[in-house]
N, C-alpha and C. Protein backbone atom coordinates (compact mmCIF):
# COMPACT_ATOMS: atom_id res chain seq x y z
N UNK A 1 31.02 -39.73 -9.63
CA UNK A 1 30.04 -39.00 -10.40
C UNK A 1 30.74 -38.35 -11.58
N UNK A 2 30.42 -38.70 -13.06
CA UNK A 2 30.82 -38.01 -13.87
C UNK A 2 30.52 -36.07 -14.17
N UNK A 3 31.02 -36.10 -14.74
CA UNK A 3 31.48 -34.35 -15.28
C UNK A 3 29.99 -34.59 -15.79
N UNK A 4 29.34 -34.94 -16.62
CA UNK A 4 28.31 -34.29 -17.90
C UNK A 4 27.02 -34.21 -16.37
N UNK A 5 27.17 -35.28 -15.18
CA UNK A 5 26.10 -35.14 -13.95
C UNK A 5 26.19 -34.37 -13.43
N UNK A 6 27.76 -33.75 -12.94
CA UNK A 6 27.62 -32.53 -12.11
C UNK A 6 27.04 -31.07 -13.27
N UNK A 7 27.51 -30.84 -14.30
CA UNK A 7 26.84 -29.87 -14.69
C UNK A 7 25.48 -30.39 -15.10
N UNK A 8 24.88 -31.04 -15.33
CA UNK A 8 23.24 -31.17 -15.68
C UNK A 8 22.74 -30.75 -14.15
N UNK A 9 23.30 -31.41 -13.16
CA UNK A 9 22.98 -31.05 -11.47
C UNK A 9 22.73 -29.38 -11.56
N UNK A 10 24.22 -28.38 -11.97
CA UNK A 10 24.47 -27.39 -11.52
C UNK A 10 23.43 -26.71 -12.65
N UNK A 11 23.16 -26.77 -13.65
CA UNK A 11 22.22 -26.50 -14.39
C UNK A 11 21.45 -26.33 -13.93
N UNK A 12 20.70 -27.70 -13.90
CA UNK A 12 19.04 -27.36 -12.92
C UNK A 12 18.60 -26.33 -11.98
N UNK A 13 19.57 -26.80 -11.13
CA UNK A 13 19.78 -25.79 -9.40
C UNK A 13 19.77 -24.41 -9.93
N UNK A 14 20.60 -23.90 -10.63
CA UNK A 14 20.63 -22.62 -11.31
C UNK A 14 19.31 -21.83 -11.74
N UNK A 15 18.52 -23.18 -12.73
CA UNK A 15 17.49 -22.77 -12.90
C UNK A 15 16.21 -22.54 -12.09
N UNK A 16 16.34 -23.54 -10.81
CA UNK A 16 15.53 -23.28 -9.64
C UNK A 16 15.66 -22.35 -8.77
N UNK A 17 17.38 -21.83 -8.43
CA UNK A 17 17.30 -20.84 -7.82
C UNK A 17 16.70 -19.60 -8.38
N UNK A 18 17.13 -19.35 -9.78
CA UNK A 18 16.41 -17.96 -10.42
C UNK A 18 14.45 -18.32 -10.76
N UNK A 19 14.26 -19.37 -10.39
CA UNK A 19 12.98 -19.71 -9.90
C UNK A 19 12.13 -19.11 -9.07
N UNK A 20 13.49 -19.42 -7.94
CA UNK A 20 12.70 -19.23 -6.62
C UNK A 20 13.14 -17.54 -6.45
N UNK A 21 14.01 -17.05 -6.82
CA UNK A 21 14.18 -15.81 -6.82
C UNK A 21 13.13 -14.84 -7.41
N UNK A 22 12.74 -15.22 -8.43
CA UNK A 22 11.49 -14.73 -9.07
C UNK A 22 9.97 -14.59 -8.21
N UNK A 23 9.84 -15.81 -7.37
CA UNK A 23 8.76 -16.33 -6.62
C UNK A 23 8.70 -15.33 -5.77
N UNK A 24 10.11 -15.36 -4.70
CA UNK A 24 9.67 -14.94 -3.57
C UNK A 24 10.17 -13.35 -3.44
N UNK A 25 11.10 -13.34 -4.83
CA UNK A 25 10.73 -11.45 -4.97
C UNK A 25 9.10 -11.09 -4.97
N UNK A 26 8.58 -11.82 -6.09
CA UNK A 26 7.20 -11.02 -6.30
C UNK A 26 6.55 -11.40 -4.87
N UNK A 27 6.82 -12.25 -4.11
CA UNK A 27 6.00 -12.91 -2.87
C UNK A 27 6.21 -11.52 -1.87
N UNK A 28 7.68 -11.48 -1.73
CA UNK A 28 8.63 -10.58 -0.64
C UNK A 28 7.66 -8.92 -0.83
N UNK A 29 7.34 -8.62 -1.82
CA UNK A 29 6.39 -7.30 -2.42
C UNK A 29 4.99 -7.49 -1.75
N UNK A 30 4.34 -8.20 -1.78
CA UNK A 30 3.09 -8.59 -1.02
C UNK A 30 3.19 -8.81 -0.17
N UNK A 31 4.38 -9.48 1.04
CA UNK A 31 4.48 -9.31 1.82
C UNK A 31 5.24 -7.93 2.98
N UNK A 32 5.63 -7.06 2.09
CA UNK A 32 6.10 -6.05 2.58
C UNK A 32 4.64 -4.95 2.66
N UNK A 33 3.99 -5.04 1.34
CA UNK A 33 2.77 -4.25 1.61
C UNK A 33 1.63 -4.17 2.61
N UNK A 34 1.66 -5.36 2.98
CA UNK A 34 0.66 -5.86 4.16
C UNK A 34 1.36 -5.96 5.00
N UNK A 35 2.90 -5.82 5.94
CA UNK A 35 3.39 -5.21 7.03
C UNK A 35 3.14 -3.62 7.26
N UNK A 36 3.45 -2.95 6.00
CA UNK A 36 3.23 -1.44 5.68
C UNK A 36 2.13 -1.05 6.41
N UNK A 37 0.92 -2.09 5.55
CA UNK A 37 -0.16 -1.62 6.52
C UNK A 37 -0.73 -2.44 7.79
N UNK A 38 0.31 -2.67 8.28
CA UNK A 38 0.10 -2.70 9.83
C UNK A 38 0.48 -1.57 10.77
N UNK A 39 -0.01 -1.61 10.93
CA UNK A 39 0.30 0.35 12.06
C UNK A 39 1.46 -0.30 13.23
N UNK A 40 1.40 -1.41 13.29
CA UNK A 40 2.65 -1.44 14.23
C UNK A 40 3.87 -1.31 13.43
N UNK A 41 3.78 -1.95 12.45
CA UNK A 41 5.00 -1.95 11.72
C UNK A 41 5.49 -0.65 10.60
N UNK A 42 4.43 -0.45 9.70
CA UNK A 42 5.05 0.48 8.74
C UNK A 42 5.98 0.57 7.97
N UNK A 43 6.95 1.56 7.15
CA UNK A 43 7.63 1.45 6.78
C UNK A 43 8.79 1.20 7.46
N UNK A 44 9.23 1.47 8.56
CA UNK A 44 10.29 1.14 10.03
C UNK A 44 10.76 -0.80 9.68
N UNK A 45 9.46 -1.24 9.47
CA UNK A 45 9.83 -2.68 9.49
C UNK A 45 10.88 -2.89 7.86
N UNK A 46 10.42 -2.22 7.01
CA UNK A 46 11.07 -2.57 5.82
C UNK A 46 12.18 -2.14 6.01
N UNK A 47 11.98 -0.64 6.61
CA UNK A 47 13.95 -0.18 6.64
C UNK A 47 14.56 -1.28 7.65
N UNK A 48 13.86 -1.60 8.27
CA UNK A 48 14.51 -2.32 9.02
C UNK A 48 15.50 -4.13 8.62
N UNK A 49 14.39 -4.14 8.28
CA UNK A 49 14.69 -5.85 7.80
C UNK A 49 15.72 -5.42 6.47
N UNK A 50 15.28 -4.87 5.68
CA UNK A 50 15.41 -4.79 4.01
C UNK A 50 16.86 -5.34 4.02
N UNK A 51 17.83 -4.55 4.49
CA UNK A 51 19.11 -4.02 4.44
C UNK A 51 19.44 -6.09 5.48
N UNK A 52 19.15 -6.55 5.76
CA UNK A 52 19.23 -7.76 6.24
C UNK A 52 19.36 -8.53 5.38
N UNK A 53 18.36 -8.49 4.75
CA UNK A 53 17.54 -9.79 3.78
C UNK A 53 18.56 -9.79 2.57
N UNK A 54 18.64 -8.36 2.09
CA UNK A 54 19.39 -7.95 0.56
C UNK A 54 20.74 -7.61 0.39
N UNK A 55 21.29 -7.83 -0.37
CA UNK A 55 22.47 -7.27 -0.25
C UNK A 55 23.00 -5.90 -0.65
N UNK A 56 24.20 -5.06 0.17
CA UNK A 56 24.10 -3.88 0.70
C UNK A 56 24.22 -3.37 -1.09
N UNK A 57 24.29 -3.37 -1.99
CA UNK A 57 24.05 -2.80 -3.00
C UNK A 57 22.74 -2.92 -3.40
N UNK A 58 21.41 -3.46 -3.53
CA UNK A 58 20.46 -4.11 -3.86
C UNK A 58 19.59 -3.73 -3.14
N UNK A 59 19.50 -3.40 -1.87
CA UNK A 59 18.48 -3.27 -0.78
C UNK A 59 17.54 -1.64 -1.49
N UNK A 60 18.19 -1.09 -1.26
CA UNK A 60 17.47 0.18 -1.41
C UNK A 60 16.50 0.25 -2.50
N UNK A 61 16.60 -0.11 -3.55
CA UNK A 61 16.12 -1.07 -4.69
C UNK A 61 14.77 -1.22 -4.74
N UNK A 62 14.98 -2.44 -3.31
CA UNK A 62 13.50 -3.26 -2.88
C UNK A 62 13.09 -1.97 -2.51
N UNK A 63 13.56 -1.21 -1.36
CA UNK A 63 12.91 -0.75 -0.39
C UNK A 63 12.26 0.30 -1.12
N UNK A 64 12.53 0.99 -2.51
CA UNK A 64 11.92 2.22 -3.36
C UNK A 64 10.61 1.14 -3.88
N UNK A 65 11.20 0.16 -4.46
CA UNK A 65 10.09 -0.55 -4.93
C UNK A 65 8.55 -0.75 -4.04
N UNK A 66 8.99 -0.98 -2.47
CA UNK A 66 7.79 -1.19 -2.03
C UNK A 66 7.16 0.16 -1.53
N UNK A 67 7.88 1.36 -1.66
CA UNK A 67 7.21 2.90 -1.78
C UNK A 67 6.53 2.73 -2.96
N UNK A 68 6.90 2.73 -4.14
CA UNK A 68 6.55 3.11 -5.53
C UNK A 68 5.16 2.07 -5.46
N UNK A 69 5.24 0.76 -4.73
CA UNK A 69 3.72 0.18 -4.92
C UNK A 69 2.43 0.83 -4.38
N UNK A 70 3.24 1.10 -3.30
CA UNK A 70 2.39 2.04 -2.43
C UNK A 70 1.67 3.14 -2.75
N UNK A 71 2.36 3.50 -3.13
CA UNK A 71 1.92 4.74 -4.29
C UNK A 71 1.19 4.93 -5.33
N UNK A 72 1.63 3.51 -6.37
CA UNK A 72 0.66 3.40 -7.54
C UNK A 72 -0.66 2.69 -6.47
N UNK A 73 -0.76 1.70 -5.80
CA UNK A 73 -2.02 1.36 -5.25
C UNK A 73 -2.99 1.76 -4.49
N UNK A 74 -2.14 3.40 -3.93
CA UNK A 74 -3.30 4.47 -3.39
C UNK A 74 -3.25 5.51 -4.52
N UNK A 75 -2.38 5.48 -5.80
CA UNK A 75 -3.60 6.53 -6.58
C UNK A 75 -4.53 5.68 -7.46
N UNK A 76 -4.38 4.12 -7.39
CA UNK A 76 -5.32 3.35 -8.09
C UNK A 76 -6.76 3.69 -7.59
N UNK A 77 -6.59 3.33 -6.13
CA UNK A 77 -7.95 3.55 -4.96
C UNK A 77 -8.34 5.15 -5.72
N UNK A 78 -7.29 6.17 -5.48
CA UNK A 78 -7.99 7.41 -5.52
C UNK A 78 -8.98 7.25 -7.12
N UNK A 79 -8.53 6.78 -7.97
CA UNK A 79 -8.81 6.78 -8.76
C UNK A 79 -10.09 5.91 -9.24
N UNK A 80 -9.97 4.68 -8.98
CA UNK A 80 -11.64 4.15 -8.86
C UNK A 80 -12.55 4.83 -8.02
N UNK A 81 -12.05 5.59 -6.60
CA UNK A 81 -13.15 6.18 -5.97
C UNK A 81 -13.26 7.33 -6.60
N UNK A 82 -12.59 8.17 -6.93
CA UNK A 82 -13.56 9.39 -8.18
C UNK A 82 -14.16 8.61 -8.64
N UNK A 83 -14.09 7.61 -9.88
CA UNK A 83 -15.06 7.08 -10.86
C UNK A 83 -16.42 7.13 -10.25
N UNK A 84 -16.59 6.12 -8.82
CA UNK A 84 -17.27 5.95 -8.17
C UNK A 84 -18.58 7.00 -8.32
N UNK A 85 -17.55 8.27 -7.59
CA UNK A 85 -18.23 9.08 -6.99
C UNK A 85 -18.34 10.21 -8.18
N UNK A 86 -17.85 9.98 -9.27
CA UNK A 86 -18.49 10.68 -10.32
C UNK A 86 -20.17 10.01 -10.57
N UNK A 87 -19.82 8.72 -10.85
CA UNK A 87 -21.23 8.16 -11.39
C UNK A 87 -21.95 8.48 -10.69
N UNK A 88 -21.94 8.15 -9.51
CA UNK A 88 -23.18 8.44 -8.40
C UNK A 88 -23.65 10.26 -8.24
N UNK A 89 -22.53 10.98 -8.78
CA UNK A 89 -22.78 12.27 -8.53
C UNK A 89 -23.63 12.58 -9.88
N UNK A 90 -23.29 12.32 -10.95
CA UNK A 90 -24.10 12.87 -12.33
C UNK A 90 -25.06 11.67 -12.69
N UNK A 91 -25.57 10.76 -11.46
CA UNK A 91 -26.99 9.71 -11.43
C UNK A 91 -28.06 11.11 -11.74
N UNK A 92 -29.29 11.09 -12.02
CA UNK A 92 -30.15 11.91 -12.05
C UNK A 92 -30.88 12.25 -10.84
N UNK A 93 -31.52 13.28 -10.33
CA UNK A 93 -31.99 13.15 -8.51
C UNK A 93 -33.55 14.13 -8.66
N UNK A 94 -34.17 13.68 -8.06
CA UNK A 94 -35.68 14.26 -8.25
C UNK A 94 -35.67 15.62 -7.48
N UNK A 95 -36.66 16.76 -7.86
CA UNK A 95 -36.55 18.18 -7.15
C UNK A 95 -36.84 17.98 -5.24
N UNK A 96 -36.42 17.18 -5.17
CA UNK A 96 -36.33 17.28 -3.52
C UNK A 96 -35.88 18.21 -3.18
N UNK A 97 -35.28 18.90 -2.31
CA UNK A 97 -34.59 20.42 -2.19
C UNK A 97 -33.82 19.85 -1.03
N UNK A 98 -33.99 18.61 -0.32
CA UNK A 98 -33.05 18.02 0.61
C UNK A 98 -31.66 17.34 -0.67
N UNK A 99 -32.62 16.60 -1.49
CA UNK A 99 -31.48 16.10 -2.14
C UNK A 99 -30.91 16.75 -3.36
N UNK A 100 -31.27 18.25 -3.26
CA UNK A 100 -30.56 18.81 -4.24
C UNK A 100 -29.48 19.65 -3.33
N UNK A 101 -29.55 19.30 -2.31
CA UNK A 101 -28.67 20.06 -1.32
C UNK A 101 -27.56 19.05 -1.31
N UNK A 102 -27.81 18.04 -0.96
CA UNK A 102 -26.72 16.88 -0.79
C UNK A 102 -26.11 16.45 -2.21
N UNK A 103 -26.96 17.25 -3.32
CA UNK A 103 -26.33 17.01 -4.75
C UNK A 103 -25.02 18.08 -4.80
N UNK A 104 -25.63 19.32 -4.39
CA UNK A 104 -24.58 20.64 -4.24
C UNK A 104 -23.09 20.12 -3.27
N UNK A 105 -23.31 19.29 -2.56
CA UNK A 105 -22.15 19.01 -1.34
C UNK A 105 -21.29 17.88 -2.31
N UNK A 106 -22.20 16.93 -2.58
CA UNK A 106 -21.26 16.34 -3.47
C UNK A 106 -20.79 16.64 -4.67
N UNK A 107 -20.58 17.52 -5.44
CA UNK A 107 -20.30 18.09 -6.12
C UNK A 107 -18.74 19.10 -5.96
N UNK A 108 -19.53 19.75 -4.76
CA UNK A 108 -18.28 20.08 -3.93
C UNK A 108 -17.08 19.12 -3.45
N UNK A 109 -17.41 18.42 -3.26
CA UNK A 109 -16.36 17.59 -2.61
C UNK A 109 -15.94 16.34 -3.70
N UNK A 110 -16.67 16.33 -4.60
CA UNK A 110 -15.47 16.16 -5.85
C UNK A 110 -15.18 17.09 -6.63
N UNK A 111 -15.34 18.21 -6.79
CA UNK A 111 -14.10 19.28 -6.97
C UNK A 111 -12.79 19.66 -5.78
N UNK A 112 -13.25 19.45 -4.77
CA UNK A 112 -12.25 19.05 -3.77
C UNK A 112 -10.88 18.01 -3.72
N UNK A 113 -11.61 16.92 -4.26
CA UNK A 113 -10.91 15.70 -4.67
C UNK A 113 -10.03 16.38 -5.84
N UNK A 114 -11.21 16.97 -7.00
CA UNK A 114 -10.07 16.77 -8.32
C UNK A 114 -8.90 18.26 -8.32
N UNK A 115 -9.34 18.94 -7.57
CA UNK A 115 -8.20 19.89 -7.18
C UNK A 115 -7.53 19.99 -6.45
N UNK A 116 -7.35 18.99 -5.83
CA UNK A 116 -6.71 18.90 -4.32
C UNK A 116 -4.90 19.09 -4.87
N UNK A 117 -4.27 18.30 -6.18
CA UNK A 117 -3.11 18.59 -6.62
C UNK A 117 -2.64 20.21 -6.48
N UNK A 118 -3.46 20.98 -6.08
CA UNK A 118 -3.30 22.28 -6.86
C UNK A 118 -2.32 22.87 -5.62
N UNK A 119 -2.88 22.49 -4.19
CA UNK A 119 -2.24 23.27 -2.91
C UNK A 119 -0.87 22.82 -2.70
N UNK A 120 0.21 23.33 -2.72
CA UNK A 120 1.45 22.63 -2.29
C UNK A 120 1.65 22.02 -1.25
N UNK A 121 2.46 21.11 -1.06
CA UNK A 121 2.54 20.91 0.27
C UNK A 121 1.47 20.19 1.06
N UNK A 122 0.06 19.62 0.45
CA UNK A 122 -0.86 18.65 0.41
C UNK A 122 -0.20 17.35 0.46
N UNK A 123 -0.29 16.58 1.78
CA UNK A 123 0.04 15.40 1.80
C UNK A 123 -0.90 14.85 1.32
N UNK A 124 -0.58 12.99 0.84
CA UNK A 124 -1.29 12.22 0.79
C UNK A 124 -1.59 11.14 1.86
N UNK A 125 -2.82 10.78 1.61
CA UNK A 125 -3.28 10.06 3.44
C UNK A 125 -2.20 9.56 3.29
N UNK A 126 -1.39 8.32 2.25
CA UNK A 126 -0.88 7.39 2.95
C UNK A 126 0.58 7.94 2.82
N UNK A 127 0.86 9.03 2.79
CA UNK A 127 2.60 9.68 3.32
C UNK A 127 1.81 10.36 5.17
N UNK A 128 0.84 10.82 4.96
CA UNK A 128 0.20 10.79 6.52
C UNK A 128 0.79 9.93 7.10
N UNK A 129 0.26 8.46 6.84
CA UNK A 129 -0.01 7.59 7.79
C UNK A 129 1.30 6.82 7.74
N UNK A 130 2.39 7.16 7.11
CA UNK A 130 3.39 6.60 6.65
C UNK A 130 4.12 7.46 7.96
N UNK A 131 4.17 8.88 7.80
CA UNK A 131 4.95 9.81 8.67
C UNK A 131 4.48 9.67 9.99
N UNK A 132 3.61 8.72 10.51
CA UNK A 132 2.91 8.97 11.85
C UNK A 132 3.57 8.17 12.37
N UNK A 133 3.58 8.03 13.62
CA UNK A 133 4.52 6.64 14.41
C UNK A 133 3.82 5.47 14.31
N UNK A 134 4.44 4.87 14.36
CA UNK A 134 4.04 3.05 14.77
C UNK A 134 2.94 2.90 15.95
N UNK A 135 2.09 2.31 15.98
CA UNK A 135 1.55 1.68 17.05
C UNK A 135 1.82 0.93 17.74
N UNK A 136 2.34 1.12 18.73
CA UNK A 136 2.58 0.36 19.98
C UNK A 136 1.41 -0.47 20.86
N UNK A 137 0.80 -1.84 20.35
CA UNK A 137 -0.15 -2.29 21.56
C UNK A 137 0.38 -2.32 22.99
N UNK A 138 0.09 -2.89 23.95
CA UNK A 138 0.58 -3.18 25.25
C UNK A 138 1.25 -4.94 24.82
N UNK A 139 2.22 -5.68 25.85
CA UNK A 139 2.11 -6.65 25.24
C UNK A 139 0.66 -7.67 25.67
N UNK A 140 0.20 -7.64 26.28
CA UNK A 140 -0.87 -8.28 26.52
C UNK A 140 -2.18 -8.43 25.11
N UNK A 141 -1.72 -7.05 24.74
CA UNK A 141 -2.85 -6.87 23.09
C UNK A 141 -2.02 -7.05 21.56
N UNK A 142 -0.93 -7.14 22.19
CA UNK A 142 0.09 -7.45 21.15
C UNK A 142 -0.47 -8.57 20.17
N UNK A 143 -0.46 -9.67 20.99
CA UNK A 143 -1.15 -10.92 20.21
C UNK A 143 -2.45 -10.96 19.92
N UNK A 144 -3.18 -10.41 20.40
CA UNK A 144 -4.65 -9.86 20.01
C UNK A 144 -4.92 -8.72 19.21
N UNK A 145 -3.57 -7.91 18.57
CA UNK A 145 -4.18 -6.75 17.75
C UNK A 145 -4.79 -7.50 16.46
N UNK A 146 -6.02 -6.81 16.01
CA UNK A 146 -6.65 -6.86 15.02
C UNK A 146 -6.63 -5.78 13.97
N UNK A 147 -5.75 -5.69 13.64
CA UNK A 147 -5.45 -4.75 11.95
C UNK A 147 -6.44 -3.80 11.43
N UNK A 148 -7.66 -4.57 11.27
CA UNK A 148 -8.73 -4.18 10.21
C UNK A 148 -9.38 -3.56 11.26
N UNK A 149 -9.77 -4.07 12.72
CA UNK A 149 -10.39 -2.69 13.90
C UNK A 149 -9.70 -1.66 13.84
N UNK A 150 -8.52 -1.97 13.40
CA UNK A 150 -7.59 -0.33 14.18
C UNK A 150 -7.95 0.51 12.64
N UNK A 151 -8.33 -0.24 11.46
CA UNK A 151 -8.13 0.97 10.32
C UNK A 151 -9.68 1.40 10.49
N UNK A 152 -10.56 0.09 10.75
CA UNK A 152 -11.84 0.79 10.76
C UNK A 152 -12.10 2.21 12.01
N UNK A 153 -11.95 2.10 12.61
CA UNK A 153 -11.65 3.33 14.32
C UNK A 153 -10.44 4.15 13.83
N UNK A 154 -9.95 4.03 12.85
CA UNK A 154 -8.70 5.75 11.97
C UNK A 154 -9.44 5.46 11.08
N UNK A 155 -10.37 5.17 10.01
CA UNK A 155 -11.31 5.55 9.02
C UNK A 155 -11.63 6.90 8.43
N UNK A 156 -12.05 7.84 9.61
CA UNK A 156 -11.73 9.26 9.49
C UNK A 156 -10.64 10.06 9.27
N UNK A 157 -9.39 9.42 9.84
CA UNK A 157 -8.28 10.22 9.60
C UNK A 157 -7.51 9.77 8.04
N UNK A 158 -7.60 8.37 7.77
CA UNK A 158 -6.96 7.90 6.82
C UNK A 158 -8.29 7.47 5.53
């Protein structure tokens, strides 16, 4: 095999690996977010694996990165649900005196929302649900846990 084949070879490969590096970084991010929110796993699974996968300079890196998503994508939520619940709150409402009562509550409770920065020491649900332990099924429900039951039944808390 000539010289000009092996580097056109080593070329390519080069360019596929920083390919695939690209791929399955942005992949590795979507897939860390949707372990996160598995209540068995959490953040435990990322510290866990991270430092495996990456190398020992590099890891910590990922592992801020998949906090920092976390973060921007629950104040995104917080943030379309004010919108939400602005519009629906300054909709117009007829002199009912039931629904000028339930106008007064909601009102309240988006000033609740938009002051909530103000108390120190105010967690956010998802440093809550971040600081809470893992869920442990039995193993028998292990293979049968369903994700989306367990957030719908913590709905209230989170």
């Amino acid at each position: 095999m000539s010289t000009d084949n092996r580097d056109f070879v080593k070329r390519m490969t080069l360019k596929m690996k920083e390919k695939f590096d690209k791929y399955w970084g942005e992949c590795n991010l979507v897939m860390a977010i949707g372990a996160v929110l598995d209540p068995r796993y959490k953040m435990k699974l990322i510290l866990y694996s991270f430092p495996k996968i990456y190398p020992a300079d590099d890891f910590q890196r990922h592992i801020d990165d998949v906090r920092e998503s976390l973060e921007f994508l629950y104040k995104e939520y917080l943030y379309v649900d004010s919108q939400i619940n602005s519009s629906m709150s300054s909709a117009t409402y007829d002199s009912n005196p039931s629904q000028a009562k339930k106008q007064k509550i909601d009102d309240f409770d988006e000033w609740v929302i938009t002051n909530s920065d103000i108390i120190p020491g105010n967690k956010s649900e998802i440093d809550m649900y971040l600081d809470e332990g893992v869920y442990k099924p039995g193993n028998e429900e292990y293979e049968d846990f369903d994700g989306l039951n367990w957030w719908k039944a913590n709905s209230l808390k989170f």
